[in-house]
Every structure is written in C-alpha cells, then in structure tokens.
N, C-alpha and C. Protein backbone atom coordinates (compact mmCIF):
# COMPACT_ATOMS: atom_id res chain seq x y z
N UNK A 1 73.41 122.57 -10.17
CA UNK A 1 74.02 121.77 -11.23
C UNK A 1 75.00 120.77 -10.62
N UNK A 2 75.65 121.24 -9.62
CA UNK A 2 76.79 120.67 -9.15
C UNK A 2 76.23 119.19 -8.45
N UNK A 3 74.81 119.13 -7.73
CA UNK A 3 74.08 117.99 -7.03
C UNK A 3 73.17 117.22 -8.56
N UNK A 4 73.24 117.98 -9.59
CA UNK A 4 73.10 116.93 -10.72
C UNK A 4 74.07 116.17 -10.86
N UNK A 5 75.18 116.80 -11.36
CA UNK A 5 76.54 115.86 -11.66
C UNK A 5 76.66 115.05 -10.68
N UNK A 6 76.75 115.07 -9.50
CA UNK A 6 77.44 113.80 -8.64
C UNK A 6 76.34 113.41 -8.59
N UNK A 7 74.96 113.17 -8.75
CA UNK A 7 73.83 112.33 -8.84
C UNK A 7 74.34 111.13 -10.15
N UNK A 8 74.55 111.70 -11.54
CA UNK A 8 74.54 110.97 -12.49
C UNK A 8 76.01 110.08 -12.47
N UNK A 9 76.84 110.71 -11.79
CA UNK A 9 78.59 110.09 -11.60
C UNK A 9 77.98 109.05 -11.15
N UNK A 10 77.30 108.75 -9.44
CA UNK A 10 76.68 108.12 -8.75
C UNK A 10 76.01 106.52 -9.34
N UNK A 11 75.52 107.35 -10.31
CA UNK A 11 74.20 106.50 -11.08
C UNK A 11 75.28 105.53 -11.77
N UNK A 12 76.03 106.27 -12.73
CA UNK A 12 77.26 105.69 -13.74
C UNK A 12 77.88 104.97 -12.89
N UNK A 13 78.52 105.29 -11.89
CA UNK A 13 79.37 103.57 -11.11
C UNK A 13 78.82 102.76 -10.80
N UNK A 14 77.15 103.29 -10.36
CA UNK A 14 76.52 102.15 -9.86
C UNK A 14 76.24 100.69 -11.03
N UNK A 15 76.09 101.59 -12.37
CA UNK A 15 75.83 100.72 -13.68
C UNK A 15 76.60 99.97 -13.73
N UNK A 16 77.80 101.18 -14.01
CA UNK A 16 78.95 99.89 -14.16
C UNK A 16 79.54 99.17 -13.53
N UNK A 17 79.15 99.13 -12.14
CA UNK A 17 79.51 97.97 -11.05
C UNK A 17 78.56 96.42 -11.42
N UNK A 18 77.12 97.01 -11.40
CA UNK A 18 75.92 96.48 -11.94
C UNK A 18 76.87 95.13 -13.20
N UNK A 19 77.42 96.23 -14.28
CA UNK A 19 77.26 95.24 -15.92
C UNK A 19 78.76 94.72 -15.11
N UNK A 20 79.36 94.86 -14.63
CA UNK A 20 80.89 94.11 -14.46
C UNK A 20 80.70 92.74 -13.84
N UNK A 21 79.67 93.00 -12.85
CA UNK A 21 78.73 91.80 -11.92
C UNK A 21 78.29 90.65 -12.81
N UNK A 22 77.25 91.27 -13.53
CA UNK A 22 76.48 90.66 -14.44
C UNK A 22 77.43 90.43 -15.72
N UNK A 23 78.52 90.62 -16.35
CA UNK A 23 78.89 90.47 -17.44
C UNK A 23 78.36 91.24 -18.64
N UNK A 24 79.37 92.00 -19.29
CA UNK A 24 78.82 93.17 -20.54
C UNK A 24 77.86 92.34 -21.19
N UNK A 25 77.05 92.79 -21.37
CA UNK A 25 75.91 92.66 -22.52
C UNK A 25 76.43 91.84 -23.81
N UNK A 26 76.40 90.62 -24.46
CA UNK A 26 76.49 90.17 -25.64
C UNK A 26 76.23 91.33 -26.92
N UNK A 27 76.78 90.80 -28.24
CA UNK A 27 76.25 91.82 -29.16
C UNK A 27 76.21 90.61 -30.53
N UNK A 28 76.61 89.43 -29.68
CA UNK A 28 76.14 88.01 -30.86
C UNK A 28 74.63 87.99 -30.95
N UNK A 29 74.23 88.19 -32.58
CA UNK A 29 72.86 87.64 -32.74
C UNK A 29 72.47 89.33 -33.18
N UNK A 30 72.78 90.33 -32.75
CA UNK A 30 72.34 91.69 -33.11
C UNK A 30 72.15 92.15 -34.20
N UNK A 31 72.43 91.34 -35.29
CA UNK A 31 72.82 91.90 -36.56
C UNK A 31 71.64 91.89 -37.25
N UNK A 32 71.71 92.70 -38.19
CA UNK A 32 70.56 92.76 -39.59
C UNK A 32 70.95 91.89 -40.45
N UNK A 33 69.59 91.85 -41.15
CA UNK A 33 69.75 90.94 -42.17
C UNK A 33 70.44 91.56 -43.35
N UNK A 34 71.47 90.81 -44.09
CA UNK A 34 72.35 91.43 -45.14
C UNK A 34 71.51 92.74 -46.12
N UNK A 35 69.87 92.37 -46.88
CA UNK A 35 69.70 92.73 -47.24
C UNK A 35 69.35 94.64 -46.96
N UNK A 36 69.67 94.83 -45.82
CA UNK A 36 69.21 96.20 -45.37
C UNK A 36 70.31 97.17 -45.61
N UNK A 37 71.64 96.80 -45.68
CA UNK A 37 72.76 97.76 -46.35
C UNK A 37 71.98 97.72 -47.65
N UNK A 38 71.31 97.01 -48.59
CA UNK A 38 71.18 97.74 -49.96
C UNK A 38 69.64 98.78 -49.86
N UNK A 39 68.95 98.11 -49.27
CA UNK A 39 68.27 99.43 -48.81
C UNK A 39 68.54 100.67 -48.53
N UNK A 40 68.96 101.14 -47.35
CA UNK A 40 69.83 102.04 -47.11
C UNK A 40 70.51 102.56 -48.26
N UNK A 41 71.39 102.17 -48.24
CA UNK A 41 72.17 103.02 -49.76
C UNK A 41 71.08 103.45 -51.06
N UNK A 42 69.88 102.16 -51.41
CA UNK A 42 68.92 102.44 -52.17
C UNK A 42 68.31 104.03 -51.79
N UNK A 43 67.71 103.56 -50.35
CA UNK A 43 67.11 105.46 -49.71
C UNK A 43 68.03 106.53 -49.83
N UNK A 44 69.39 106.48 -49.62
CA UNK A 44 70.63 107.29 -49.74
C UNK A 44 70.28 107.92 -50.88
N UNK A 45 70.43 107.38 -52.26
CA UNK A 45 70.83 107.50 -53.66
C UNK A 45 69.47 108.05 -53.97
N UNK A 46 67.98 107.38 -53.54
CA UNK A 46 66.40 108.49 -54.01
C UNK A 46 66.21 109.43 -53.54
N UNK A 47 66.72 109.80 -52.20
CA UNK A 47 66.50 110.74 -51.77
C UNK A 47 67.65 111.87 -52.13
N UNK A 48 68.76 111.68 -52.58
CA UNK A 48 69.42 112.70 -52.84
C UNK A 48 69.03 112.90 -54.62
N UNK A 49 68.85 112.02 -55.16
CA UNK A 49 68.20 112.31 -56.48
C UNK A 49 67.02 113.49 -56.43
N UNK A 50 65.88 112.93 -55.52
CA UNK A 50 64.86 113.19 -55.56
C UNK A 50 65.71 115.48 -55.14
N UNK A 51 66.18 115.28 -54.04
CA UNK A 51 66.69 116.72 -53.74
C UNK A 51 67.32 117.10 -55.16
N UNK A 52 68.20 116.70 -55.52
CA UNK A 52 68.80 117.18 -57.02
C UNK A 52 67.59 117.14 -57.75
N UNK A 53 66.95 116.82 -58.43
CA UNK A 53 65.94 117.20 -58.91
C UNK A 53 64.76 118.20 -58.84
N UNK A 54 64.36 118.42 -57.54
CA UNK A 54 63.35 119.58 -57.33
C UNK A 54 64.72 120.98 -57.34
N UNK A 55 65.72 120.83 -56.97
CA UNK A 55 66.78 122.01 -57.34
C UNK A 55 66.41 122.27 -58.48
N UNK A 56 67.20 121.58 -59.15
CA UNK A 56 67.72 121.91 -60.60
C UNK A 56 66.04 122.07 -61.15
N UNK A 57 64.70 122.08 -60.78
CA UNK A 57 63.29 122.42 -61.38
C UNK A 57 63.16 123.94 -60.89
N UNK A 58 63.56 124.06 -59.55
CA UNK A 58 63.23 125.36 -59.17
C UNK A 58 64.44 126.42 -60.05
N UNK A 59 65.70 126.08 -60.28
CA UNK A 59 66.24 126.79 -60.90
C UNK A 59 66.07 127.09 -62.27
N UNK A 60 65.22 126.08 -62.74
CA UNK A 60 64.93 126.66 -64.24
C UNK A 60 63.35 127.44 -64.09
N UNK A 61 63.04 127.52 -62.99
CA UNK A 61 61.69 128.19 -62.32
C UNK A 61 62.46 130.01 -62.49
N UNK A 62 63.59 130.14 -61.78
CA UNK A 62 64.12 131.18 -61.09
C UNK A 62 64.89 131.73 -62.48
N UNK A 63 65.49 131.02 -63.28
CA UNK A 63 66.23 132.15 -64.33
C UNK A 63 67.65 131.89 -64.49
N UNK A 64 68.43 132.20 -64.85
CA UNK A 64 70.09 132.24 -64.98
C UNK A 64 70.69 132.94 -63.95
N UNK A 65 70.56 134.26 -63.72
CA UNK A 65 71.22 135.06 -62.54
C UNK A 65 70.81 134.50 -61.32
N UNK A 66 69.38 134.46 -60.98
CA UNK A 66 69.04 134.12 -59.59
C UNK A 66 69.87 132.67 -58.86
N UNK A 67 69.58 131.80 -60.20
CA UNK A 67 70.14 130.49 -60.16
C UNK A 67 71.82 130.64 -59.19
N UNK A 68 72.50 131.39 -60.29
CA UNK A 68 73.83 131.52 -59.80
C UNK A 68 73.53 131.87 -58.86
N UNK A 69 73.41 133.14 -58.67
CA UNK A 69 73.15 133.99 -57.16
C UNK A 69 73.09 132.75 -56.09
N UNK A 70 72.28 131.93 -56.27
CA UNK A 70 71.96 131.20 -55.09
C UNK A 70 73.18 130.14 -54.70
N UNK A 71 73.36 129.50 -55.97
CA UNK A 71 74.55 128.35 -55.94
C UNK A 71 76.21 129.11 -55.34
N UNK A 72 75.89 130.34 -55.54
CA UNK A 72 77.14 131.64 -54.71
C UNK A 72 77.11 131.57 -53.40
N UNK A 73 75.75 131.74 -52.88
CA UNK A 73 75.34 132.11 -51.56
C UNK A 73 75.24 131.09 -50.75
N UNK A 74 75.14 129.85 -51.34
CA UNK A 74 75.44 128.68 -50.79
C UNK A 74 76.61 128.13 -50.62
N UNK A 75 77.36 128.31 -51.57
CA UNK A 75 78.86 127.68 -51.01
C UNK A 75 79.64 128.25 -50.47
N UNK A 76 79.51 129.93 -50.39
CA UNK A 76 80.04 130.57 -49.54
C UNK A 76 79.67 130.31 -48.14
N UNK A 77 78.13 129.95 -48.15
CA UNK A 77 78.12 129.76 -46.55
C UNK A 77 78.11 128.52 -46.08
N UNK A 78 78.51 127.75 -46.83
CA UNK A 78 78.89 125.99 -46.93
C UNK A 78 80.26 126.51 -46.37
N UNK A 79 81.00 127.10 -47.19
CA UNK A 79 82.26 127.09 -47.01
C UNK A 79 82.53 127.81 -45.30
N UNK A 80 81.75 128.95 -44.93
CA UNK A 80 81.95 129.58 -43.83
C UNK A 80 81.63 128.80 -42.60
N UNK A 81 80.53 127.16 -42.80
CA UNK A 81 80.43 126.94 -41.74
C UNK A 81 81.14 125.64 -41.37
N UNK A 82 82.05 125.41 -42.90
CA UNK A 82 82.66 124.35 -42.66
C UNK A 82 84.20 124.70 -41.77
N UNK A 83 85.00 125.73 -41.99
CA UNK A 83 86.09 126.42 -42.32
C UNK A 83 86.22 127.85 -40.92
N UNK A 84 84.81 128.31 -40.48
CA UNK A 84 84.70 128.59 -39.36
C UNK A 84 84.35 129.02 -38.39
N UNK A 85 82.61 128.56 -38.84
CA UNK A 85 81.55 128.16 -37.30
C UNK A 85 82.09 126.69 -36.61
N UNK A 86 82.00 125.66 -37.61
CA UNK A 86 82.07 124.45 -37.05
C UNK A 86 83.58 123.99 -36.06
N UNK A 87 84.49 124.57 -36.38
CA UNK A 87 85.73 125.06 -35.42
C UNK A 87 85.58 125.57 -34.37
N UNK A 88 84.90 126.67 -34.55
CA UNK A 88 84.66 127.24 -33.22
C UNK A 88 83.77 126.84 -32.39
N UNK A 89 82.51 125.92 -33.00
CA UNK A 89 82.05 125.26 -31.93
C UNK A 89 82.67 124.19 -31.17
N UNK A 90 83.31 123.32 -32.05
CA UNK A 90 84.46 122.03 -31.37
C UNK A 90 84.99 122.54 -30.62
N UNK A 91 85.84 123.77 -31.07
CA UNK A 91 86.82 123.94 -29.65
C UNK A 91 86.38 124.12 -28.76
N UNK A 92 84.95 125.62 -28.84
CA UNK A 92 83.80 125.83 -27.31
C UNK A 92 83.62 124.60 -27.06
N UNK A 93 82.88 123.15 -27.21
CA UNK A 93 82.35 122.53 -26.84
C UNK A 93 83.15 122.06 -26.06
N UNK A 94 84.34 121.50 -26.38
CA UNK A 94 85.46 120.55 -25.70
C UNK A 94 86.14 121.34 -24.83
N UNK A 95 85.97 122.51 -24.66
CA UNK A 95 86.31 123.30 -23.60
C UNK A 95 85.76 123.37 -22.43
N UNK A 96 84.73 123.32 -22.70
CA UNK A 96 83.16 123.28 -21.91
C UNK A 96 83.28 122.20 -21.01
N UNK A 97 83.30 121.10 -21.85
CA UNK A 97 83.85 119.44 -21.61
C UNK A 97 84.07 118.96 -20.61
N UNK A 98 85.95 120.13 -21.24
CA UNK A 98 86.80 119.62 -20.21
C UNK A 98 86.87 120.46 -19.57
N UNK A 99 86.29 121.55 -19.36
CA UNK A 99 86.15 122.50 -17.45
C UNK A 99 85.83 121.23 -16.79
N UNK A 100 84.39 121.01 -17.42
CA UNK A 100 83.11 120.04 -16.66
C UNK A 100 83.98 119.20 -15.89
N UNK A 101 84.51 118.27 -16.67
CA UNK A 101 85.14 116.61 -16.39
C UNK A 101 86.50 116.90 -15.39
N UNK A 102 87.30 118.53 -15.53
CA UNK A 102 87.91 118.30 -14.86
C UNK A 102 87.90 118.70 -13.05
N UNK A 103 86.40 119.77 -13.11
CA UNK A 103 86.19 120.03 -12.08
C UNK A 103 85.39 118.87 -11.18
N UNK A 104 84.92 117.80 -12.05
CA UNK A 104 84.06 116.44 -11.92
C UNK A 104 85.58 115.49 -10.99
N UNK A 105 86.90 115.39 -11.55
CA UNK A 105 87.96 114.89 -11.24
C UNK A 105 88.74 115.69 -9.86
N UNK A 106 88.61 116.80 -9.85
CA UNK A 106 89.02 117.60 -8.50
C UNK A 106 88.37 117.17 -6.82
N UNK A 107 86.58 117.00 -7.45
CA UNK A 107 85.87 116.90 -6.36
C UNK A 107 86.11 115.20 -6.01
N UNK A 108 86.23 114.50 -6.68
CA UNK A 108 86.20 112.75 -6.57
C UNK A 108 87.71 113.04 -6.50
C-alpha cells in the first residue's frame, strides 16, 4: 500500500507542476443552457411524485396497521441513521483520512 501512495503523491505533483506550466484549465464557455435547471427540478418533482404515489397505492394495498407499522419502522431507522450510523462513519472515515495524510506528511 505504502508503494501505492507515493506512486499517486508522485503522479499528483507531477500534474500539478504539468497545469501550473500550462495554466489552470478555463471554465469560460462550460455552462448549460439556462433551460436545463427547469428540467432538472421538472425530473426532481416526477420522480418524487411518481415515489409518493406507488407508496401511498401500496399502503392502501396493505391496510391501516401494516401501513403504520411501516411509516414507524421507517423513521425510526431514518432517524437511527441520521443521528447515529452516519456520525460514526464521518468520524471513522476522517480518522482513517487523517492517519493516511498524516503518515503521507511524516515520510515527505
């Protein structure tokens, strides 16, 4: 692993020696045409319709109790992975990170 990392460090200065040479990349002219933000938001708004809709069909499929039951079991585990899986992965991750980056800073 360790002859990966200083391969890709390697690679990365070489780039960015490369674009400093050559001058960063422009980003004039990149743009979309106005009309594609209303698209987008258009697909946003059918497709979450379209999901609210086959719900709320299957729940009148399923009954009154089941219904709840489910809309329970969902926000509880909405709530558990907002509140504290997704915490605990940020912190693992950025831990991870910063071992990586700082044992990356020891050897250079």
């Amino acid at each position: 692993m360790r002859n990966w990392l200083e391969r890709e460090y390697k690679n990365s200065l070489e780039l960015e020696k490369h674009l400093v040479q050559k001058g960063y990349p422009s980003m004039e002219g990149l743009r979309l045409p106005y009309w594609v933000k209303y698209v987008a938001w258009f697909l946003v708004f059918a497709i979450w319709f379209l999901c609210a809709f086959f719900i709320m069909l299957y729940s009148m499929e399923w009954g009154k109790n089941k219904s709840e039951e489910w809309v329970t079991t969902f926000l509880l585990s909405f709530c558990e992975s907002v509140f504290c899986l997704d915490p605990v992965k940020v912190y693992t991750s950025s831990l991870f990170s910063l071992k990586i980056f700082f044992h990356l800073s020891t050897i250079y």
